[in-house]
Protein backbone atom coordinates (compact mmCIF):
# COMPACT_ATOMS: atom_id res chain seq x y z
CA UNK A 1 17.14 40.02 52.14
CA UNK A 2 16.47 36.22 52.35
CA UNK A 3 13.38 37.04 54.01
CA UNK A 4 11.97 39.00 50.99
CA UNK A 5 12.39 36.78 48.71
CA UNK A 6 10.75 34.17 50.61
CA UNK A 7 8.13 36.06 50.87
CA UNK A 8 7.81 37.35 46.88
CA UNK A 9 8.44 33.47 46.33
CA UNK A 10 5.51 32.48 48.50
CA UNK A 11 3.17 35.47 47.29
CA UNK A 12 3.61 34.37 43.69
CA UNK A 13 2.79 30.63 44.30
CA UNK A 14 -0.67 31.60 46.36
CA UNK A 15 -1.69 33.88 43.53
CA UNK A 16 -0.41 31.57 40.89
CA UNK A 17 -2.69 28.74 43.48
CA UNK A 18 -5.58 30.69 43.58
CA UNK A 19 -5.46 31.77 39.73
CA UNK A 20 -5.44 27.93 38.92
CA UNK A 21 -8.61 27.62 41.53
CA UNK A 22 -10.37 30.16 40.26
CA UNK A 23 -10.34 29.44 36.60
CA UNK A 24 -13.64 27.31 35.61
CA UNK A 25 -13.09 24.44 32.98
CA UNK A 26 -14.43 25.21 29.50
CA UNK A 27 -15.85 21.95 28.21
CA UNK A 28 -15.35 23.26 24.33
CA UNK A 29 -11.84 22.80 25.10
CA UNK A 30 -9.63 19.91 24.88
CA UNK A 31 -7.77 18.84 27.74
CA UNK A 32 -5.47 16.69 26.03
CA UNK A 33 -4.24 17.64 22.55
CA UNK A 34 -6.21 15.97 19.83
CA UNK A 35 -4.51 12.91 18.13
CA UNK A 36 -3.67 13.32 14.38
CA UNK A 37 -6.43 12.05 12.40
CA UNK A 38 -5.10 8.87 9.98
CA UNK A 39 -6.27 9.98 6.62
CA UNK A 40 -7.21 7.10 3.96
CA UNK A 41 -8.88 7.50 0.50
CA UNK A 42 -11.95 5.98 0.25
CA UNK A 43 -12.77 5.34 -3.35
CA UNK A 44 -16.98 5.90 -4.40
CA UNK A 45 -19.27 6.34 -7.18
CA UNK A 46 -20.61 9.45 -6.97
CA UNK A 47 -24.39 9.32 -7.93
CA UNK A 48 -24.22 13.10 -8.61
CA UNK A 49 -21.19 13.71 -10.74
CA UNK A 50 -20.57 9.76 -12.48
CA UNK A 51 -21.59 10.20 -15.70
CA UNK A 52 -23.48 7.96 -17.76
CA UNK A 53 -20.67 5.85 -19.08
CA UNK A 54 -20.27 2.35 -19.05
CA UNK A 55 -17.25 2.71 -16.58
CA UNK A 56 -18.45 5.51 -14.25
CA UNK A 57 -16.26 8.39 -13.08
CA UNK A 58 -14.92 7.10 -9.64
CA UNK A 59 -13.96 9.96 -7.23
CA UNK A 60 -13.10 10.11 -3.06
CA UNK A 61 -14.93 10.89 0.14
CA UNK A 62 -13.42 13.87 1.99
CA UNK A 63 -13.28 14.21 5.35
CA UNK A 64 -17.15 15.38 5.87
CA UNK A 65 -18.30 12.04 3.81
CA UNK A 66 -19.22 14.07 0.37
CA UNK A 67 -17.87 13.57 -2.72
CA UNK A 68 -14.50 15.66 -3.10
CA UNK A 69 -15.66 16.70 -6.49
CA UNK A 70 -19.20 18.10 -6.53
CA UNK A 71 -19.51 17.71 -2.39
CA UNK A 72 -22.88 15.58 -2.85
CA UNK A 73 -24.11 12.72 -0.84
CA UNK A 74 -25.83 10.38 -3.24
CA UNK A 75 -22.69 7.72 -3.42
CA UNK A 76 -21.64 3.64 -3.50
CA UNK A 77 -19.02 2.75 -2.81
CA UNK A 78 -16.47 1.97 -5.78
CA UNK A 79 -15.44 -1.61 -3.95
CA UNK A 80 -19.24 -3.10 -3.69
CA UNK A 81 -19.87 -1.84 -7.48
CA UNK A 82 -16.70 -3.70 -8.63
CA UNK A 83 -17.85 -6.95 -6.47
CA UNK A 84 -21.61 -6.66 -7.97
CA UNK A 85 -20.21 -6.43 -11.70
CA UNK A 86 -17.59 -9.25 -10.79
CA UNK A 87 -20.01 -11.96 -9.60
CA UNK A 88 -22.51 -12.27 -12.89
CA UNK A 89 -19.14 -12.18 -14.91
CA UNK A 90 -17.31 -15.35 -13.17
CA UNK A 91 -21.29 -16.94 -13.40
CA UNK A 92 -20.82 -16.31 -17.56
CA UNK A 93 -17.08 -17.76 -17.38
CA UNK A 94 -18.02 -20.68 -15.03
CA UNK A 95 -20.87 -21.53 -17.40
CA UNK A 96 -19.08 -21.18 -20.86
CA UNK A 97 -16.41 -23.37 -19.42
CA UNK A 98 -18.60 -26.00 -18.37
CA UNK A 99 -20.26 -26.00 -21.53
CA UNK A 100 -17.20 -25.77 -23.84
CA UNK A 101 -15.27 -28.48 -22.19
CA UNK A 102 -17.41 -31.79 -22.52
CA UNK A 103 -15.72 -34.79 -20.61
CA UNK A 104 -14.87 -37.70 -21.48
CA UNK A 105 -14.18 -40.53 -20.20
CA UNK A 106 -11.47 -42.86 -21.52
CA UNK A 107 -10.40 -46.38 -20.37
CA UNK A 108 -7.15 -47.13 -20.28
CA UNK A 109 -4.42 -50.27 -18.50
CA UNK A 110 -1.50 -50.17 -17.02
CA UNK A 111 1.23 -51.72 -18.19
CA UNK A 112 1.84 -55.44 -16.40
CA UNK A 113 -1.72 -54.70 -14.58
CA UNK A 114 -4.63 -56.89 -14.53
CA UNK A 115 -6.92 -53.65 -13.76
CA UNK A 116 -8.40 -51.34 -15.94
CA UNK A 117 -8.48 -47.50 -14.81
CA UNK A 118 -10.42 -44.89 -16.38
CA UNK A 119 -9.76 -40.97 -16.87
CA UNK A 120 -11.86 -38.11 -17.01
């Protein structure tokens, strides 16, 4: 009896040996399971789909890189748009302030002081 199943035992792990042999690696196939992709919206502009307002429509990218709205490809992103309209904006506030506040420059002493000190 113990011989038997020694020798089922043993005829299973050849075949299950030469099965494992035999078999030919498919290269479409993943030998490792694929990690799970990190997803993260990625705000645009889509060239396609906007509008023509003065504050265009902003949409996402999905996973292909097309809009998720009308799927085309003609895009900026929202972020470089925002930083393009930001600069000349903070050039008009940097020059109305320098213009609006003149300086002057007022002399004043300390009290028990020999010196005189000036402020701007």
């Amino acid at each position: 009896m113990l011989t038997l199943i020694l020798t089922i035992a043993t005829g299973i792990l050849v075949a299950w040996i030469a099965l494992m042999k035999s078999r030919t690696p498919d290269g479409t196939k993943l030998n490792q399971p694929r990690p799970v992709l990190l997803a993260m919206g990625v705000q645009i502009i889509c060239g396609d789909c906007s509008g023509q307002e003065d504050l265009p429509v902003k949409t996402y990218l999905d996973r292909l890189g097309n809009c998720s709205l009308c799927g085309g490809r003609s895009y900026v992103l929202a972020s470089i748009a925002a930083m393009n309209r930001a600069a000349p904006r903070a050039a008009r506030n940097r020059e109305a302030c320098l213009t609006s506040n003149r300086s002057r420059v007022i002399a004043f002493e300390l009290p028990n002081s020999a010196s005189r000190r000036i402020a701007i």
